[in-house]
N, C-alpha and C. Protein backbone atom coordinates (compact mmCIF):
# COMPACT_ATOMS: atom_id res chain seq x y z
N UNK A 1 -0.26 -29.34 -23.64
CA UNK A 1 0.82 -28.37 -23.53
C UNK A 1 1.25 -28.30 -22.06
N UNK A 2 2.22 -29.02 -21.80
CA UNK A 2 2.84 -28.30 -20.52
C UNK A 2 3.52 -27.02 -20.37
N UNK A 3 3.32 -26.16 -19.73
CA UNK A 3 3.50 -24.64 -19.82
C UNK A 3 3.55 -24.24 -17.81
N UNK A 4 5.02 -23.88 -17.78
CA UNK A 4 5.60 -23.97 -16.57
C UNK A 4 4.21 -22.87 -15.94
N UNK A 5 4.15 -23.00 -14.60
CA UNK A 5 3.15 -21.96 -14.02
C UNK A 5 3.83 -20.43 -13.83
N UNK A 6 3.41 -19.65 -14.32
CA UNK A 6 3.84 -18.27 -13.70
C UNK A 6 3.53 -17.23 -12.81
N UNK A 7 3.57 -17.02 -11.66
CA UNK A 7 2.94 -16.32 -10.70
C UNK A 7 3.09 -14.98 -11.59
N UNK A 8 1.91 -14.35 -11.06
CA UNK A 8 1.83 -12.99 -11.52
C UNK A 8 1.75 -12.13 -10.05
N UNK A 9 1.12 -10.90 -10.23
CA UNK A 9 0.89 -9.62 -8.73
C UNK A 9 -0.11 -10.50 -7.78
N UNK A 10 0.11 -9.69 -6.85
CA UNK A 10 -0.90 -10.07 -5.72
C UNK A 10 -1.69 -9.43 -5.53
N UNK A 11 -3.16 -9.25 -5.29
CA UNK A 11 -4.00 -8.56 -4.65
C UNK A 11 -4.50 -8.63 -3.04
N UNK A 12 -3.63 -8.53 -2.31
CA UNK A 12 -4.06 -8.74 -0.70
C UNK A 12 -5.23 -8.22 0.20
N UNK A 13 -6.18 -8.46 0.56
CA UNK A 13 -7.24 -8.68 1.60
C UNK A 13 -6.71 -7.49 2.70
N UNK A 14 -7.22 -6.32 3.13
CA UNK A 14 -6.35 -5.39 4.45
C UNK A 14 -7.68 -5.16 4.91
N UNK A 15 -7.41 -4.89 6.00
CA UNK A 15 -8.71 -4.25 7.36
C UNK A 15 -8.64 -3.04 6.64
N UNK A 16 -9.57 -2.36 7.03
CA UNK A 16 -10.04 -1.25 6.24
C UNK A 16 -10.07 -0.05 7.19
N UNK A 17 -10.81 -0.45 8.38
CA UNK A 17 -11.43 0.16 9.03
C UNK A 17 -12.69 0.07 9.32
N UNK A 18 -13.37 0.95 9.94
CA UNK A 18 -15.32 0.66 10.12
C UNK A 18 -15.34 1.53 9.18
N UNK A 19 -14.68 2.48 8.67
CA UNK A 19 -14.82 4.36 7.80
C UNK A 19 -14.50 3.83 6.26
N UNK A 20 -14.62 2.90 5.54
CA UNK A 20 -14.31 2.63 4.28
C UNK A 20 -14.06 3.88 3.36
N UNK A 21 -14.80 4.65 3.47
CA UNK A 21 -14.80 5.74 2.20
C UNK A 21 -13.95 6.18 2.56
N UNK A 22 -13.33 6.94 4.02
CA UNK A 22 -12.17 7.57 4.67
C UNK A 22 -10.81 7.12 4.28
N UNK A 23 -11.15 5.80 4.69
CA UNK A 23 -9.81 4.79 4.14
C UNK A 23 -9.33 5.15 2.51
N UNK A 24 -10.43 5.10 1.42
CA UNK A 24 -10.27 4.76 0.39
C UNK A 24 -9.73 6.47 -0.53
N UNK A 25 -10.32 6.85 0.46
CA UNK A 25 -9.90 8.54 0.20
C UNK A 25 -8.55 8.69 0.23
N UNK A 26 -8.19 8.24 1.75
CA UNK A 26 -6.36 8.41 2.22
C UNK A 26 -5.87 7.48 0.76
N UNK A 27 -6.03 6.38 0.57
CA UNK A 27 -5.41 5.35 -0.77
C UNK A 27 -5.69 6.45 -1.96
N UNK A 28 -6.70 7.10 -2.17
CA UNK A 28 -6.14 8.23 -3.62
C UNK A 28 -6.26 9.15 -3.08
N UNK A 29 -6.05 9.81 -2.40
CA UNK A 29 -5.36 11.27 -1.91
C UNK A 29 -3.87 10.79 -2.18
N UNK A 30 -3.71 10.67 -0.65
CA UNK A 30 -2.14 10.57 -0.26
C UNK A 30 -1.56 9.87 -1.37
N UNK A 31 -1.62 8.48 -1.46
CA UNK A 31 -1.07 7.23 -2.57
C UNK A 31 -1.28 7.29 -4.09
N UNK A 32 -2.10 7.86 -4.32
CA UNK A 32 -2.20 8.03 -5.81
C UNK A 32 -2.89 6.91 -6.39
N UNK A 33 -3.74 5.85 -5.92
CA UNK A 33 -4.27 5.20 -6.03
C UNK A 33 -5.78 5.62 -6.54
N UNK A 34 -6.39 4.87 -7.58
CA UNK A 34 -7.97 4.90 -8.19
C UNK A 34 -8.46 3.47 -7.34
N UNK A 35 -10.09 4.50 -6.93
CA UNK A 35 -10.67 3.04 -6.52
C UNK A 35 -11.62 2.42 -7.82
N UNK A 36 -11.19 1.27 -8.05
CA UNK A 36 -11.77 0.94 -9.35
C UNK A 36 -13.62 0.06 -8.89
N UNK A 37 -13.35 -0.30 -8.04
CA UNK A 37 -14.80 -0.98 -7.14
C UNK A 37 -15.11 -1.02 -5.72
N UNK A 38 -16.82 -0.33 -5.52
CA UNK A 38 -17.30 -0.74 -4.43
C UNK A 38 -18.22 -1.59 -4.25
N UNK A 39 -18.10 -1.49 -2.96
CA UNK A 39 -19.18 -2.83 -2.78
C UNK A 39 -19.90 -1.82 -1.18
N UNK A 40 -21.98 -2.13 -1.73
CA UNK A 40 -22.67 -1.75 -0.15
C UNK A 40 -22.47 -0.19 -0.21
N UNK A 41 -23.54 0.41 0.50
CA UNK A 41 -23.58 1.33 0.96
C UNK A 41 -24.31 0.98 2.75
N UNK A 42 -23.62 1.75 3.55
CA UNK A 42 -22.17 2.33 3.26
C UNK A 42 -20.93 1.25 2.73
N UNK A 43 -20.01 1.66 2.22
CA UNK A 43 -18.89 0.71 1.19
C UNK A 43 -18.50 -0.28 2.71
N UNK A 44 -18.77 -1.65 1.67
CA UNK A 44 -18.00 -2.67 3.30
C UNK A 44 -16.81 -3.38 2.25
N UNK A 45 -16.74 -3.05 0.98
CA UNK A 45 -15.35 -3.34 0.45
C UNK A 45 -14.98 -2.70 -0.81
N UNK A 46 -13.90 -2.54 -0.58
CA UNK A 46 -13.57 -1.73 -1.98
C UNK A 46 -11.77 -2.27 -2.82
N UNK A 47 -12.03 -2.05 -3.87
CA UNK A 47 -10.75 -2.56 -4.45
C UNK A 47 -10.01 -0.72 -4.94
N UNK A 48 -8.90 -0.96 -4.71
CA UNK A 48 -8.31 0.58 -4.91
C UNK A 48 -6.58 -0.10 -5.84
N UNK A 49 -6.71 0.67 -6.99
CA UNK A 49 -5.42 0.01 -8.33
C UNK A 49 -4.83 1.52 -8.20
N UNK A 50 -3.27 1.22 -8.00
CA UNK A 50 -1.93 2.25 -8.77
C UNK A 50 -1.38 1.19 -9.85
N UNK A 51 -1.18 1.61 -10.85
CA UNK A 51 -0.62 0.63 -11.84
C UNK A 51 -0.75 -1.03 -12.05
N UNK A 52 -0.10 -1.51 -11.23
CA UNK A 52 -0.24 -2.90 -11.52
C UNK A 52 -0.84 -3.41 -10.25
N UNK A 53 -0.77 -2.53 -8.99
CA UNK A 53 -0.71 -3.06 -7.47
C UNK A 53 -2.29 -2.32 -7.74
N UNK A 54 -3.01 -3.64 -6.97
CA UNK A 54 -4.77 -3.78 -6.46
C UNK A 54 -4.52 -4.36 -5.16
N UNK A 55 -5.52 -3.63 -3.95
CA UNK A 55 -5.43 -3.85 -3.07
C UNK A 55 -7.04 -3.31 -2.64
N UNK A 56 -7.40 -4.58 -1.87
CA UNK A 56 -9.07 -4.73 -1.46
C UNK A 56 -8.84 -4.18 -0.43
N UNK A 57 -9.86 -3.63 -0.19
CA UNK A 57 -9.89 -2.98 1.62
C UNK A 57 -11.06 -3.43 2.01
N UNK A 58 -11.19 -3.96 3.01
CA UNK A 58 -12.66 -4.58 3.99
C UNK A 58 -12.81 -3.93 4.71
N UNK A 59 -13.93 -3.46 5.10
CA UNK A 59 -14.84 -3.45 6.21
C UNK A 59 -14.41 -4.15 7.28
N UNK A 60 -13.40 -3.32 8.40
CA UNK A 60 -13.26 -4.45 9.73
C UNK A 60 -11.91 -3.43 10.33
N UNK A 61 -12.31 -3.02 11.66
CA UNK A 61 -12.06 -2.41 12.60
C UNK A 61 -10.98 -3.03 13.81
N UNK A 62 -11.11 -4.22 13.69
CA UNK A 62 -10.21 -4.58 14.19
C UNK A 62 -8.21 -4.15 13.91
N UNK A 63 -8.35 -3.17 14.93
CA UNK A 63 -6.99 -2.64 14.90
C UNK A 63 -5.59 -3.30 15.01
N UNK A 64 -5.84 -4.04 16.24
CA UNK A 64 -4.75 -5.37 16.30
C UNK A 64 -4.49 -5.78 15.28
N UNK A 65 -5.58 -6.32 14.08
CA UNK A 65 -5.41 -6.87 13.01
C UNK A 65 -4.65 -6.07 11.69
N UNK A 66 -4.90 -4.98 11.70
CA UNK A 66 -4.51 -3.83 10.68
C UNK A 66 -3.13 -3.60 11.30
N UNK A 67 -2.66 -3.46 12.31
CA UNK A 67 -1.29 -2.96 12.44
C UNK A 67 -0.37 -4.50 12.71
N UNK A 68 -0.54 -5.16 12.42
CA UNK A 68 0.18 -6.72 12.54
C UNK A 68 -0.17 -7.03 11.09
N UNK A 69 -0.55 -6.05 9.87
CA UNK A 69 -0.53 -6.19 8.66
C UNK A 69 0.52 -5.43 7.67
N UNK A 70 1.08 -6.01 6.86
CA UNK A 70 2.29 -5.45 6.22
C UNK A 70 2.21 -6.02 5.12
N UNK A 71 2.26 -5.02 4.37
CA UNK A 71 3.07 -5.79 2.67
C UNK A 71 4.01 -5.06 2.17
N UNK A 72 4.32 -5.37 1.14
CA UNK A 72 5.44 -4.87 0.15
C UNK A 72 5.01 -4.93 -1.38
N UNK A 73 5.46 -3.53 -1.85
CA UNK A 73 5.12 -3.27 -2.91
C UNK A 73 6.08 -2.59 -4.02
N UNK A 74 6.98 -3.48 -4.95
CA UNK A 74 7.86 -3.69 -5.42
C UNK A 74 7.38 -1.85 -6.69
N UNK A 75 8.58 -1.30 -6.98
CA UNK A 75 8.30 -0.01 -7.48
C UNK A 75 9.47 0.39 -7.94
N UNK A 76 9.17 0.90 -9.13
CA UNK A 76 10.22 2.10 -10.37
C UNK A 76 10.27 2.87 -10.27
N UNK A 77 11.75 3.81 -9.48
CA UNK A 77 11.71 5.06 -9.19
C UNK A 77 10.97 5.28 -7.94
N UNK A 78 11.92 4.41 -6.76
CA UNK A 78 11.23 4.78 -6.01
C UNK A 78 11.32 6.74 -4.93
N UNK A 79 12.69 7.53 -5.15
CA UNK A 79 13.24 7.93 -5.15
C UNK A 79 11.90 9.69 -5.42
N UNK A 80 11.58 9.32 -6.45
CA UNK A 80 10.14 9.89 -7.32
C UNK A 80 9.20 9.71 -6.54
N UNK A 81 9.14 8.35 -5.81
CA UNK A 81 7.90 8.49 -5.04
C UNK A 81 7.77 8.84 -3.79
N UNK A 82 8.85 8.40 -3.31
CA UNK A 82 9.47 9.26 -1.72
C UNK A 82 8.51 10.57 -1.99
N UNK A 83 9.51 11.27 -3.13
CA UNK A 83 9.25 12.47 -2.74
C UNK A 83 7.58 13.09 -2.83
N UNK A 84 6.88 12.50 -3.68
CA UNK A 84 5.67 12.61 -3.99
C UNK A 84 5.02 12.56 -2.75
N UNK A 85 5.48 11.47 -2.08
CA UNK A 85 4.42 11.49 -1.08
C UNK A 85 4.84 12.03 0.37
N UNK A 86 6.51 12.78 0.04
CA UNK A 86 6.57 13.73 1.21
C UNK A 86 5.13 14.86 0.99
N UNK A 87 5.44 15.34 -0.24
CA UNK A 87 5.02 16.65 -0.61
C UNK A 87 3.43 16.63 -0.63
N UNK A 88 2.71 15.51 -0.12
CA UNK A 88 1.56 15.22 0.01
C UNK A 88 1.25 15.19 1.62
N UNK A 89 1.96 14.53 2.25
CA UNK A 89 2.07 14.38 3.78
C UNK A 89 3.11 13.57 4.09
N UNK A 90 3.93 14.33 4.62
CA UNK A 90 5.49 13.37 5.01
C UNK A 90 5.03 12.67 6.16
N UNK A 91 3.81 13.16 7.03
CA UNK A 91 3.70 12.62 8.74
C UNK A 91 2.70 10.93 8.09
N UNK A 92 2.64 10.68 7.45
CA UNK A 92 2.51 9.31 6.95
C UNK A 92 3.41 8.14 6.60
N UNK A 93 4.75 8.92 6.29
CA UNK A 93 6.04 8.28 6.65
C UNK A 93 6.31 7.68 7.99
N UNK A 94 6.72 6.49 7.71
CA UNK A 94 7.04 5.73 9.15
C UNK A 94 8.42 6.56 9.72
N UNK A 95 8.46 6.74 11.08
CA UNK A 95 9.14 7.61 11.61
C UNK A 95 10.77 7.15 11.10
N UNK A 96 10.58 5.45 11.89
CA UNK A 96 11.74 4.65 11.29
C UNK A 96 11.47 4.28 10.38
N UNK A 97 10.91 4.32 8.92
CA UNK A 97 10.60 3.78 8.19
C UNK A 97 11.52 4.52 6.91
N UNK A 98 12.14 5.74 6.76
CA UNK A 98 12.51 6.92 6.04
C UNK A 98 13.56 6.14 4.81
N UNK A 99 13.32 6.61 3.66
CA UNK A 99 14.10 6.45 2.58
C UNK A 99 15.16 5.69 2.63
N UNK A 100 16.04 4.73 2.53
CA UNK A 100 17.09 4.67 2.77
C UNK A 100 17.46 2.92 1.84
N UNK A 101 18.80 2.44 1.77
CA UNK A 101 19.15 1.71 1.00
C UNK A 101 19.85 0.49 2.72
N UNK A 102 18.94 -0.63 2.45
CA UNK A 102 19.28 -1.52 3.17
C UNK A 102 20.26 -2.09 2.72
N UNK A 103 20.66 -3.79 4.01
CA UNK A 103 21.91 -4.55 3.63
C UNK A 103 21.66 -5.17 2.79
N UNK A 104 20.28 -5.44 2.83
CA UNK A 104 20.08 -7.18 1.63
C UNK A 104 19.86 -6.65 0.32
N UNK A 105 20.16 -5.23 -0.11
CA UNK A 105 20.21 -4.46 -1.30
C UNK A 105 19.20 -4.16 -1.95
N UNK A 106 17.83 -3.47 -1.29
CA UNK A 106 16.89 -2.85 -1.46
C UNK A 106 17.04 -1.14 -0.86
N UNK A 107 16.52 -0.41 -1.92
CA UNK A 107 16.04 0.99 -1.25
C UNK A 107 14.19 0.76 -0.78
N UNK A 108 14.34 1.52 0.34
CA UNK A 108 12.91 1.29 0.46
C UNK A 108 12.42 2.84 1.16
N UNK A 109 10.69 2.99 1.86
CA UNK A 109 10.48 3.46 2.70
C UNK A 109 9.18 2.95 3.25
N UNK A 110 9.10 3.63 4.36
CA UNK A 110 7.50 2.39 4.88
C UNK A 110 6.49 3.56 5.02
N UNK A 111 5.43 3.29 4.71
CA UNK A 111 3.65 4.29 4.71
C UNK A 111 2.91 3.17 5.95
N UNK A 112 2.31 4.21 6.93
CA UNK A 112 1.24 3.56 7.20
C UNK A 112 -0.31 4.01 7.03
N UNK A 113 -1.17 3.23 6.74
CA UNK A 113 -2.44 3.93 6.04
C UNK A 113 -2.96 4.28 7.59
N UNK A 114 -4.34 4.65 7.02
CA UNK A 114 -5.10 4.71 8.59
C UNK A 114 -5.41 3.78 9.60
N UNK A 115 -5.20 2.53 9.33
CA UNK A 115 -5.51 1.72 10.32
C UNK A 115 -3.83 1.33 10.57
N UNK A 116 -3.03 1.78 10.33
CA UNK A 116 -2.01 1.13 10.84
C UNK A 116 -0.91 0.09 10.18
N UNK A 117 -1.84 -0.24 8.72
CA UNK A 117 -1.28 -1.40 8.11
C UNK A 117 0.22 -0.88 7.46
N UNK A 118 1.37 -1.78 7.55
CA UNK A 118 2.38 -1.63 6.77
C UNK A 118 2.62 -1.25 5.92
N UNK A 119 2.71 -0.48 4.89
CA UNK A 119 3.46 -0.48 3.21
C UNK A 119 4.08 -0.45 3.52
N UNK A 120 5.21 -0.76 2.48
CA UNK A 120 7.12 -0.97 2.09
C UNK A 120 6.74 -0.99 0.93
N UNK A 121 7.41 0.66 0.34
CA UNK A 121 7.82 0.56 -1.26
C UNK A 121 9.03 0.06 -1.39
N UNK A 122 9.58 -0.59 -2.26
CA UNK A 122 10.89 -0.89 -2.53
C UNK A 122 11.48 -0.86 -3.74
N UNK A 123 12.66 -0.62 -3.84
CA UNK A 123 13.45 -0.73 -5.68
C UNK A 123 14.54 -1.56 -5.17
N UNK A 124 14.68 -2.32 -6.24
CA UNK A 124 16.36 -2.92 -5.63
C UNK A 124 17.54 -2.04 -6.19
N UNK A 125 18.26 -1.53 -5.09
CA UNK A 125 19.12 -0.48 -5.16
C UNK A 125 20.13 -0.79 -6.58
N UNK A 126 21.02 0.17 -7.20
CA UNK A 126 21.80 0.56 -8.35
C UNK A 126 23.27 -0.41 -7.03
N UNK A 127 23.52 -0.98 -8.14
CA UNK A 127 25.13 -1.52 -7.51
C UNK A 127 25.95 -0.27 -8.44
């Protein structure tokens, strides 16, 4: 059977911090995220799921590395989630990062966790 390949989600690798549990707290506090696995005591990795998006967090302090980290995380209603996570802590909002509908025809806004790393929620905006 040849059967074209289909990429599915990503699960990306992020610095964590040296504070794992801290980290994984801010990911379901603030984000709304379940951590579904740890690893070690104290935790030197953990996997943390919102719906379809899994994202591992490591053990690793290296800061340089965490804030030269960014992803994007494609989302329904994002508009809903803005607000969710004003009303949780807006000062986690990237200063320039705030709600808004770009040129290349995405709405987005940007989170940074505790070490610094990037989020970008995004919807592709209503023409």
């Amino acid at each position: 059977m040849n059967q074209t390949p289909v990429l599915q989600s990503i699960s990306p690798l992020i610095p964590g911090g040296d504070d794992l549990k801290a980290t994984v707290a801010f990911y379901e506090q603030k984000l709304g995220f379940k951590c579904i696995h740890k690893e070690g005591d104290p935790i030197h990795m953990a996997i943390v799921q919102r719906d379809s998006t899994q994202i591992f967090l490591i053990q690793n302090e290296d800061k340089h590395l965490a804030e030269g980290t960014s992803l994007r995380i494609q989302v329904e209603g994002i508009e809903q989630l803005d607000r969710e996570f004003q009303n949780k802590d807006a000062a986690m909002i990237h200063p320039n990062g705030k709600l808004e509908t770009k040129p290349w025809g995405v709405k987005e806004f940007v989170v940074l966790d505790p070490m610094g790393v990037c989020i970008t929620f995004w919807e592709m905006a209503q023409t």
